[in-house]
Protein backbone atom coordinates (compact mmCIF):
# COMPACT_ATOMS: atom_id res chain seq x y z
CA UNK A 1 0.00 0.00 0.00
CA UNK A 2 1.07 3.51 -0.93
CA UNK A 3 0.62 6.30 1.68
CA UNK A 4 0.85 9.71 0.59
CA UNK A 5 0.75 12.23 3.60
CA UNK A 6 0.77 15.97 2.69
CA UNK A 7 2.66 18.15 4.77
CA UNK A 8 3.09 22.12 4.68
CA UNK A 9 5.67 24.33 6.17
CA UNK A 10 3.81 27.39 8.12
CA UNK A 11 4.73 30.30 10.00
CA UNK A 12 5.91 29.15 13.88
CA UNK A 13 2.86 29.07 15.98
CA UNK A 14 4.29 30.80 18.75
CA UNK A 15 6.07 33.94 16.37
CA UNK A 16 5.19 36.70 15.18
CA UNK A 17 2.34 36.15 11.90
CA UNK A 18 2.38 39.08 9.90
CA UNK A 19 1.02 39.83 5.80
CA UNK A 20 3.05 41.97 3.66
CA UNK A 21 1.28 45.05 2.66
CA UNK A 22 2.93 44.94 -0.70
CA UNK A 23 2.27 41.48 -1.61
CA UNK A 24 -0.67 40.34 0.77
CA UNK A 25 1.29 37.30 1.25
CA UNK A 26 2.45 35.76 4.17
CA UNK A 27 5.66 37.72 5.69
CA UNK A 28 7.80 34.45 5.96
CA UNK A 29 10.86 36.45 7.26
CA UNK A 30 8.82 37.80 10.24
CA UNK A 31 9.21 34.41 11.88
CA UNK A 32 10.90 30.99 11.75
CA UNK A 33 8.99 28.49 9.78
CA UNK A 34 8.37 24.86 10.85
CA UNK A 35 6.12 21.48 9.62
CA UNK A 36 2.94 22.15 10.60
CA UNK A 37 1.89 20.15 13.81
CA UNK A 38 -1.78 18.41 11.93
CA UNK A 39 0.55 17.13 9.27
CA UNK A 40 2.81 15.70 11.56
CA UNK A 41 0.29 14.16 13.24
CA UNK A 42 -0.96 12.57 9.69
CA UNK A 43 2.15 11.69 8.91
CA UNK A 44 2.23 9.68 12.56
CA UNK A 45 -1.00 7.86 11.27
CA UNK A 46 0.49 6.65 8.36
CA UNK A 47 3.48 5.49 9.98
CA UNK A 48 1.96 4.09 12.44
CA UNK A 49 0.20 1.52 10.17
CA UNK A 50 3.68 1.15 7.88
CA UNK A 51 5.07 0.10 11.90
CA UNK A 52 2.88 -2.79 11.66
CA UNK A 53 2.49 -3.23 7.83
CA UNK A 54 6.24 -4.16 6.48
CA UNK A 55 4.70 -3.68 2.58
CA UNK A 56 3.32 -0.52 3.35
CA UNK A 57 5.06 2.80 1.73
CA UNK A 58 5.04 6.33 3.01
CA UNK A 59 5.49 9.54 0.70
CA UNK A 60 5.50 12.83 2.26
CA UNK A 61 4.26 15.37 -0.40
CA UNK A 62 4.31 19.23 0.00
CA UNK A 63 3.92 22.41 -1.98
CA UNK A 64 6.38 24.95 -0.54
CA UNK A 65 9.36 27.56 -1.45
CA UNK A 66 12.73 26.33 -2.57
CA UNK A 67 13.99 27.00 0.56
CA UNK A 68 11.74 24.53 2.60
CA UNK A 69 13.20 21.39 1.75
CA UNK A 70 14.95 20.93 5.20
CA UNK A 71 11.43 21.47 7.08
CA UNK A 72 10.05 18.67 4.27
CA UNK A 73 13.37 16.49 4.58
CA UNK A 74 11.74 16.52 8.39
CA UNK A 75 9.14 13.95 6.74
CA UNK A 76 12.17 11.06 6.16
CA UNK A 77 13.60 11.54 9.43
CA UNK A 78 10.74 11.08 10.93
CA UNK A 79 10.42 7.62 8.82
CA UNK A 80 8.24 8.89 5.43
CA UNK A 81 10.55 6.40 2.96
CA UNK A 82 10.45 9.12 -0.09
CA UNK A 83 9.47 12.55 0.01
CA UNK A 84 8.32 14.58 -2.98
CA UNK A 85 8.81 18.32 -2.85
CA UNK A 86 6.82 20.71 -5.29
CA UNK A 87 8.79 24.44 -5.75
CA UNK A 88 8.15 26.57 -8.76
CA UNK A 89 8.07 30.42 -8.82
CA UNK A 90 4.65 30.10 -10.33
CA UNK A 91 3.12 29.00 -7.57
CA UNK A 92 4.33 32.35 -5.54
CA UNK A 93 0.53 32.96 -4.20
CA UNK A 94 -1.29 30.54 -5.34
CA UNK A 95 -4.74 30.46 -4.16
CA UNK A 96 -6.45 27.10 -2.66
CA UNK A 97 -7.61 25.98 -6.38
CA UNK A 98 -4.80 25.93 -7.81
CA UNK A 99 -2.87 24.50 -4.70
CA UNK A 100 -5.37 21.89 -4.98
CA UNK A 101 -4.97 21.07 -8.73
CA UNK A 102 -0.99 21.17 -8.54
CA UNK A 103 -1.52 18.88 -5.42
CA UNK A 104 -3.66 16.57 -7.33
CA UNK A 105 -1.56 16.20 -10.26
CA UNK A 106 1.50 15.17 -8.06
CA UNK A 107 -0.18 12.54 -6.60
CA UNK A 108 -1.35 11.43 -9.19
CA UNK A 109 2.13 11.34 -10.51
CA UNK A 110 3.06 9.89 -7.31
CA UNK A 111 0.74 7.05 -7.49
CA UNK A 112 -1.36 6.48 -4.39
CA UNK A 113 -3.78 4.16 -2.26
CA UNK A 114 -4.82 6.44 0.23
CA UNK A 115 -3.68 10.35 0.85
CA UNK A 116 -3.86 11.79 4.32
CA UNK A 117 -4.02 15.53 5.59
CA UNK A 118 -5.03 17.54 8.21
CA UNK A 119 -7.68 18.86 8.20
CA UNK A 120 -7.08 22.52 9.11
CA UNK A 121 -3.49 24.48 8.44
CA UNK A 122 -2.51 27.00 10.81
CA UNK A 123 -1.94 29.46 8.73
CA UNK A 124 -4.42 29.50 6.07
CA UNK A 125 -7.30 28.18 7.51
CA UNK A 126 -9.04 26.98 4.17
CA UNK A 127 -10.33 23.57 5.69
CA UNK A 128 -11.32 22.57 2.30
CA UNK A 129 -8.30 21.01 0.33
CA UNK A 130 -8.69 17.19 1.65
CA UNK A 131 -12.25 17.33 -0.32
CA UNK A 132 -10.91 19.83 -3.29
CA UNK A 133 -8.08 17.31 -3.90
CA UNK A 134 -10.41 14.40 -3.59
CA UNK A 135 -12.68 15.94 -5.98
CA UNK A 136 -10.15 16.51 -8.61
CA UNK A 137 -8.97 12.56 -8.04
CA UNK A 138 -12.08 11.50 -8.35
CA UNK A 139 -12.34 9.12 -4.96
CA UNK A 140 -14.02 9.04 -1.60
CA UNK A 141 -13.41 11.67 1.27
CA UNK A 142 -13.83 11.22 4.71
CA UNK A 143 -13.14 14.00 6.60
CA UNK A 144 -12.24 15.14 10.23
CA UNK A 145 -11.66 12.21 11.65
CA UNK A 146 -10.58 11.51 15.46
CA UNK A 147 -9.85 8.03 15.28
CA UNK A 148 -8.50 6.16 11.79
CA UNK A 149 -8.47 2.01 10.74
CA UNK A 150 -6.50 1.21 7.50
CA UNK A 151 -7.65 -1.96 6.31
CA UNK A 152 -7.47 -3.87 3.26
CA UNK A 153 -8.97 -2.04 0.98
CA UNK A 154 -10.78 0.36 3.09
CA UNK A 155 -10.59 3.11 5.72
CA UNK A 156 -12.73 4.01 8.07
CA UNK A 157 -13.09 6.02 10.96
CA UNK A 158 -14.73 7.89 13.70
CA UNK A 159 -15.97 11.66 13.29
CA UNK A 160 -17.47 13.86 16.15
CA UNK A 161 -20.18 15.84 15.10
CA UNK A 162 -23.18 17.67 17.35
CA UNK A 163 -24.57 15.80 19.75
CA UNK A 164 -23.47 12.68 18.33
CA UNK A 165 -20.30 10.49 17.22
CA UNK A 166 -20.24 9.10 13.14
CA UNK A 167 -18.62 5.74 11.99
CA UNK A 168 -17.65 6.13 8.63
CA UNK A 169 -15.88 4.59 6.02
CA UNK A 170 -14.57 4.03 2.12
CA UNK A 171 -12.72 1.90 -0.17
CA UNK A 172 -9.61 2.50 -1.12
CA UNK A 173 -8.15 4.62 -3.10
CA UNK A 174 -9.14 7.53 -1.08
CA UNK A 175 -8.67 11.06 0.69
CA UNK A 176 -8.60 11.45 4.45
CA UNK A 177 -8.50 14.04 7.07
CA UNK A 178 -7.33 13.87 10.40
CA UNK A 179 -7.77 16.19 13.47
CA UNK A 180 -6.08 16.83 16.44
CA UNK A 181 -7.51 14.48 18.43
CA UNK A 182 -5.23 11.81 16.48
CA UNK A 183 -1.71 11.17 18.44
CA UNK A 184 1.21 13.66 19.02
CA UNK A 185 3.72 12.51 16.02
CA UNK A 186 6.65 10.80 17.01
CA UNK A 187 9.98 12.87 17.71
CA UNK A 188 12.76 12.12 14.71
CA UNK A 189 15.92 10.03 16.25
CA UNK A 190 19.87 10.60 14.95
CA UNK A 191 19.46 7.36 13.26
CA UNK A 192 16.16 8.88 11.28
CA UNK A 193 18.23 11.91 10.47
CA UNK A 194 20.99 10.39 9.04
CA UNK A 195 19.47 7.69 7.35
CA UNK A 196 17.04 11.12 5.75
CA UNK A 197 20.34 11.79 3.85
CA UNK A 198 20.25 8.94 2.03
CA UNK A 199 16.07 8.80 1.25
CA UNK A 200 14.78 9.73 -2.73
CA UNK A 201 14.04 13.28 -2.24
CA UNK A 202 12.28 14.88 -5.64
CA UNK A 203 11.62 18.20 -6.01
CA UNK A 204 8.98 19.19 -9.28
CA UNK A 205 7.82 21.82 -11.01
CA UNK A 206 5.20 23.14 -12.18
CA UNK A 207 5.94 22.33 -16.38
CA UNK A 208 7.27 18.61 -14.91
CA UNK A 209 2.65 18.24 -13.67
CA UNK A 210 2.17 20.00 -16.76
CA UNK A 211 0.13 23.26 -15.56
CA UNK A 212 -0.21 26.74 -16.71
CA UNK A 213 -0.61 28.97 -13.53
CA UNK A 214 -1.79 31.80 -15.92
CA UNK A 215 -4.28 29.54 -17.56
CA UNK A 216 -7.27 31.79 -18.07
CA UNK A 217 -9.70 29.31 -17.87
CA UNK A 218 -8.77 27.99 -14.58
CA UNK A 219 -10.19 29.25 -11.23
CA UNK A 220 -7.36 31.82 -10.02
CA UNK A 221 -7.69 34.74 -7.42
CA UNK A 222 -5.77 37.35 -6.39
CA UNK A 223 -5.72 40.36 -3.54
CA UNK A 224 -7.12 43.65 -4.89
CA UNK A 225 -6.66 45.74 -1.55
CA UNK A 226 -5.04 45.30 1.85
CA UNK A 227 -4.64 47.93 4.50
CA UNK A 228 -3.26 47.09 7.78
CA UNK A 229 -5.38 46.16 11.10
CA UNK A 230 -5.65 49.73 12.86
CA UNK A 231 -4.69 50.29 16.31
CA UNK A 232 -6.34 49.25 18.99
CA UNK A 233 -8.30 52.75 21.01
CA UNK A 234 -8.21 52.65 25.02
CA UNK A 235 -11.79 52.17 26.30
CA UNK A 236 -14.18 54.98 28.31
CA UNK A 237 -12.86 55.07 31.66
CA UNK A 238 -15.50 55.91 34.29
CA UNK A 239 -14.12 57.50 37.42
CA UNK A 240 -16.63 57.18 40.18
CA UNK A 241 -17.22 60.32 42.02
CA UNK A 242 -20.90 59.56 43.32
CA UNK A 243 -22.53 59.14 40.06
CA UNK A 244 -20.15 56.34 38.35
CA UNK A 245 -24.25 53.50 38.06
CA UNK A 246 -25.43 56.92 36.27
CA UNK A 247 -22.45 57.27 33.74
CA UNK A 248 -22.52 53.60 33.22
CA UNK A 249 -25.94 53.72 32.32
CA UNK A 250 -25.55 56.34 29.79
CA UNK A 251 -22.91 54.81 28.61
CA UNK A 252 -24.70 51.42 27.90
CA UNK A 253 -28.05 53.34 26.77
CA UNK A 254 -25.83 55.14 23.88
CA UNK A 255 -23.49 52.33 22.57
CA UNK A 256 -27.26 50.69 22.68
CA UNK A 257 -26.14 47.88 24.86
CA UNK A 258 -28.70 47.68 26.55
């Protein structure tokens, strides 16, 4: 069985997040970048089955600048046996269509049985590429799952929703998505990074999937205006001198509040 497990690199939780206000793109620079934790934890899922599954083969798979290959490379150490690495200048902004189409063609390329993801980035937010990309491969998606059983020829799961708790399922080949509720992913040991070294690492381009970025008849879109978050005002302050219950009142009474 082929896994393919896509991973993106993302801003640092914990740093600063900023857009730039020339580009509307994320400011990269304004903090260090790392593997985002939900596809860590998808990769953990698949490796987790390859643990007990000797046949089984994981690819980690991510769309990313030319300069995130060491935060991808993170996927072998961690035990992914191949990694493929997508970096072409004409992807510089793409929006979550085309992401998903240049996605889809690499797996595709790839070959695949069943392709996990989170399914929520930390950055973008989109929640919507597990069932774009499944859409464009033209198999089942389950989505948002806590808990995940590969079997032979199937997946299945179980998804929370209101008030109640789903069992779901589909044959293989399919598109998953995991949540946080799945395990932390394992830590990557000296003998994982070394042996990384060593591990088929591709990197592709855009021409090598054969797509036009510019192609007007695909669905493309782009920032027309961005203006930076104004500054925060301080509140009213009410100073009680006798009458502070009548101030707050009129307060209340003119920001209609009440």
């Amino acid at each position: 069985m082929k896994i393919v497990v896509l991973v993106k690199e993302v801003p640092d939780t914990y740093g600063d997040r900023k857009l730039s206000l020339e580009t509307g793109l994320a400011d990269r620079a304004a903090s260090e970048t790392v593997l985002d934790e939900i596809g860590e934890r998808s990769l953990e899922v698949a490796l987790s089955y390859a643990d007990k599954n000797p046949d089984a083969e994981v690819v980690v798979l991510s769309m990313a600048p030319s300069g995130s290959a060491a935060t991808v490379r993170k996927g072998l150490s961690m035990g992914a046996a191949s990694a493929v690495h997508i970096a072409d200048e004409g992807l510089v902004g793409a929006d979550l269509g085309l992401t998903a189409e240049v996605l889809a063609a690499a797996i595709t390329r790839t070959g695949f049985d069943l392709v996990i993801t989170g399914n929520l980035s930390t950055d973008g937010s989109g929640g919507v590429m597990a069932a774009m990309v499944a859409e464009l491969l033209d198999v089942p998606n389950v989505t948002a799952l806590n808990k995940v059983v590969i079997g032979d020829g199937t997946v299945s799961g179980e998804r929370a929703s209101d008030g109640a708790t789903m069992q779901v399922s589909a044959d293989l080949p399919a598109v998953i998505s995991i949540t946080e509720a799945l395990p932390d992913a394992r830590f990557p040991n000296f003998k994982g990074i070394m042996a990384a070294k060593k591990k088929p690492f591709e990197t592709l381009s855009i021409e090598d999937l054969g797509i036009e970025p510019e192609d007007p008849a695909a669905s493309r879109s782009i920032v027309l205006a961005l203006s930076e978050k104004p500054p925060r005002h301080a509140g009213t302050k009410i100073v009680d001198e006798g009458d502070a219950g009548e101030k707050l009142a009129e307060y209340l009474v003119q920001n209609r509040l009440v």
